[in-house]
C-alpha atoms as a PDB file:
ATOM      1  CA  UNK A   1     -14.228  33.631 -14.779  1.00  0.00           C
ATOM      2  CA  UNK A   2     -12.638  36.413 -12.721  1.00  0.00           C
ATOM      3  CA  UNK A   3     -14.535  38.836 -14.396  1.00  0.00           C
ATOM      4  CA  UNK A   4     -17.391  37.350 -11.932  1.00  0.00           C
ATOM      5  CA  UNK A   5     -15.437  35.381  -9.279  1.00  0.00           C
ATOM      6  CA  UNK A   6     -12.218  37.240  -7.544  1.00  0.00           C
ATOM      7  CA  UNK A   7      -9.825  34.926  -6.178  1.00  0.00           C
ATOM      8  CA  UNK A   8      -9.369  34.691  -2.338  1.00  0.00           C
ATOM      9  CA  UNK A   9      -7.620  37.704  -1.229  1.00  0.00           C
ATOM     10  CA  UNK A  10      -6.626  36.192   2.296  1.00  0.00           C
ATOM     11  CA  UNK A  11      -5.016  33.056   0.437  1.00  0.00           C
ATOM     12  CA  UNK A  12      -1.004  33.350   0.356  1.00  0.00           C
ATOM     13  CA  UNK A  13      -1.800  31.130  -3.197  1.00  0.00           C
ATOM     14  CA  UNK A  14      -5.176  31.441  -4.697  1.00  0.00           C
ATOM     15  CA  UNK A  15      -4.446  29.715  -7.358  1.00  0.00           C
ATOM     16  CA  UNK A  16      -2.447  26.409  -8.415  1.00  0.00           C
ATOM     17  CA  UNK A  17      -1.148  24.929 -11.597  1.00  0.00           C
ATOM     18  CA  UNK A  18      -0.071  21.440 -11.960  1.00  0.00           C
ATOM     19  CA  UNK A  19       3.801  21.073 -11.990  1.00  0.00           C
ATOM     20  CA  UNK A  20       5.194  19.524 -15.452  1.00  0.00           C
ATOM     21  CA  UNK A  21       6.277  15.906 -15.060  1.00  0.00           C
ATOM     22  CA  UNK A  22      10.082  15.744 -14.362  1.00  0.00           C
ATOM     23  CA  UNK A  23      11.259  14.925 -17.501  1.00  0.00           C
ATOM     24  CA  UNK A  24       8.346  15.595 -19.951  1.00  0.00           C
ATOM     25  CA  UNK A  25       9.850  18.308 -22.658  1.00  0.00           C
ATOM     26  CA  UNK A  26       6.737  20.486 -22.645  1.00  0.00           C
ATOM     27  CA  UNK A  27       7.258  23.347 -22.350  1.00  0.00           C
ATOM     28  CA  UNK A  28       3.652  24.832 -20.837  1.00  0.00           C
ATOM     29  CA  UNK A  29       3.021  28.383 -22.913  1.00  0.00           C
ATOM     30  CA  UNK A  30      -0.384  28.280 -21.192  1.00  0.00           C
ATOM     31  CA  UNK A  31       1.297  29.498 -17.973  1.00  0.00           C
ATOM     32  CA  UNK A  32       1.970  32.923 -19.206  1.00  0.00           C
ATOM     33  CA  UNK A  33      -1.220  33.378 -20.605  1.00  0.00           C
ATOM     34  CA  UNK A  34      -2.624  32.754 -17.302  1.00  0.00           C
ATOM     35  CA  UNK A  35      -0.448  35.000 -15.220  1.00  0.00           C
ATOM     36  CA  UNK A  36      -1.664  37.763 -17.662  1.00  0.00           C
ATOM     37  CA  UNK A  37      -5.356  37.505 -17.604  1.00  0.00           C
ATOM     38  CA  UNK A  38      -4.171  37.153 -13.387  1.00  0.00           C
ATOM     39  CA  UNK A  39      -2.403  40.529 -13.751  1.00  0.00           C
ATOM     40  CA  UNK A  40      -5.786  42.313 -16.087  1.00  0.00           C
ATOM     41  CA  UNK A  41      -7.859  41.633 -13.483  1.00  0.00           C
ATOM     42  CA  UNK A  42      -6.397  42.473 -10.631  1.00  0.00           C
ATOM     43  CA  UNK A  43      -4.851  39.623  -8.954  1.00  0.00           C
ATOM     44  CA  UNK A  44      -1.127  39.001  -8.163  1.00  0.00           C
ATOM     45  CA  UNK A  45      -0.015  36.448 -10.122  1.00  0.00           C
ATOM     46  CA  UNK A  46       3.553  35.908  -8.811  1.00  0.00           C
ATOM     47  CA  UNK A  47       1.118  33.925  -6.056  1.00  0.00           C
ATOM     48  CA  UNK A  48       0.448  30.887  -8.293  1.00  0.00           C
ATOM     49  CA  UNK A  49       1.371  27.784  -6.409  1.00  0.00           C
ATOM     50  CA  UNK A  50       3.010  25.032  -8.347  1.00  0.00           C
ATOM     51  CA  UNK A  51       1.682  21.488  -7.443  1.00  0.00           C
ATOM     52  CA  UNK A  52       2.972  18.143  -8.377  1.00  0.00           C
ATOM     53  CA  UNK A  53       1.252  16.076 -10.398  1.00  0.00           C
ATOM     54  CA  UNK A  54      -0.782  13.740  -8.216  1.00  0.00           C
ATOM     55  CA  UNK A  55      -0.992  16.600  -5.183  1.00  0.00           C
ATOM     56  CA  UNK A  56      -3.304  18.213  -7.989  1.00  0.00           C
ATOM     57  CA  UNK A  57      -5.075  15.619  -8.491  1.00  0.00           C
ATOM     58  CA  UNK A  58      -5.541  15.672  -4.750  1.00  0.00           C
ATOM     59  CA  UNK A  59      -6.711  18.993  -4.454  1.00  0.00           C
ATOM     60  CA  UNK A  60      -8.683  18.702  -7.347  1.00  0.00           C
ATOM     61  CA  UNK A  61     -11.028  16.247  -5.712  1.00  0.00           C
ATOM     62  CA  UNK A  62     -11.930  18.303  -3.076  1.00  0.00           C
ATOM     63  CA  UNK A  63     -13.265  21.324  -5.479  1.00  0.00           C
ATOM     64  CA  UNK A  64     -16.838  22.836  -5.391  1.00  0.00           C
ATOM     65  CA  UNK A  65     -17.198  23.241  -8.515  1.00  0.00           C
ATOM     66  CA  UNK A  66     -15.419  22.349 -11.979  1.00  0.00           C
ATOM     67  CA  UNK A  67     -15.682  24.471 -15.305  1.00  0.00           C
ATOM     68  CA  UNK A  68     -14.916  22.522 -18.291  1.00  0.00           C
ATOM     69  CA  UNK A  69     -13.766  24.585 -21.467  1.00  0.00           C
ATOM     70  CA  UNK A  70     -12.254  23.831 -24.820  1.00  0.00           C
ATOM     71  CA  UNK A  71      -8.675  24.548 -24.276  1.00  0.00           C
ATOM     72  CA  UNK A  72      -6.245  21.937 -25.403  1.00  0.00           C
ATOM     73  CA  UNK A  73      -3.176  23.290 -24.047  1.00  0.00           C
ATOM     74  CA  UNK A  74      -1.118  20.913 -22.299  1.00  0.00           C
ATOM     75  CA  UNK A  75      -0.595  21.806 -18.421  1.00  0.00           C
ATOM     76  CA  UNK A  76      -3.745  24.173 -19.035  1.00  0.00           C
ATOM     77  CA  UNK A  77      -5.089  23.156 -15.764  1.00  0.00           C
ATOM     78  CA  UNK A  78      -5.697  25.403 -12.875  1.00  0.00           C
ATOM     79  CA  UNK A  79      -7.154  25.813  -9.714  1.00  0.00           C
ATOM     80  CA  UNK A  80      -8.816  29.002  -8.698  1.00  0.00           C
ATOM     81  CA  UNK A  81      -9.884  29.718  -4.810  1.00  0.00           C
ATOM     82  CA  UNK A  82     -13.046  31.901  -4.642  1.00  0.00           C
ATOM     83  CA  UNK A  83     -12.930  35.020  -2.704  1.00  0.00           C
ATOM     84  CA  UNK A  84     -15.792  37.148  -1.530  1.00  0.00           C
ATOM     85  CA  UNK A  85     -17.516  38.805  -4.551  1.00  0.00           C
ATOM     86  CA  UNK A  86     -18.456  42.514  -3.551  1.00  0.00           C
END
């Protein structure tokens, strides 16, 4: 996806991932996965913002558009904030 779609480069957090549940011992390997395909394409990836569980879910409502993949990962969702494609 960021490939085609940069994130928002005004954004102070262009992207968010759902906090882990206080007291669930997951421990969410998906994370650093995501922070490096952040860092291969160009985005800064110590601006991830951490959301709690039902603030997601929140957000999540309010999104243009959703892509849907295969990934079973626990945690594995995210929230990306478009930027201007040039």
């Amino acid at each position: 996806v960021l490939a085609l779609v940069p994130l928002d480069q005004y954004a102070e957090q262009p992207a968010a991932l759902m906090e882990a549940v206080p007291g669930d011992p997951c421990v969410p390997v998906i994370w650093d996965e995501y922070k490096a395909l952040l860092d291969a394409h160009g985005e800064d990836s110590q601006r991830i913002q951490m959301l709690e569980r039902f603030a997601f879910y929140e957000r999540a409502k309010k999104a243009y558009a959703v892509v849907a993949t295969g990934e079973t990962a626990i945690y594995a969702n995210i929230l990306l904030k478009k930027g201007v494609v040039q």
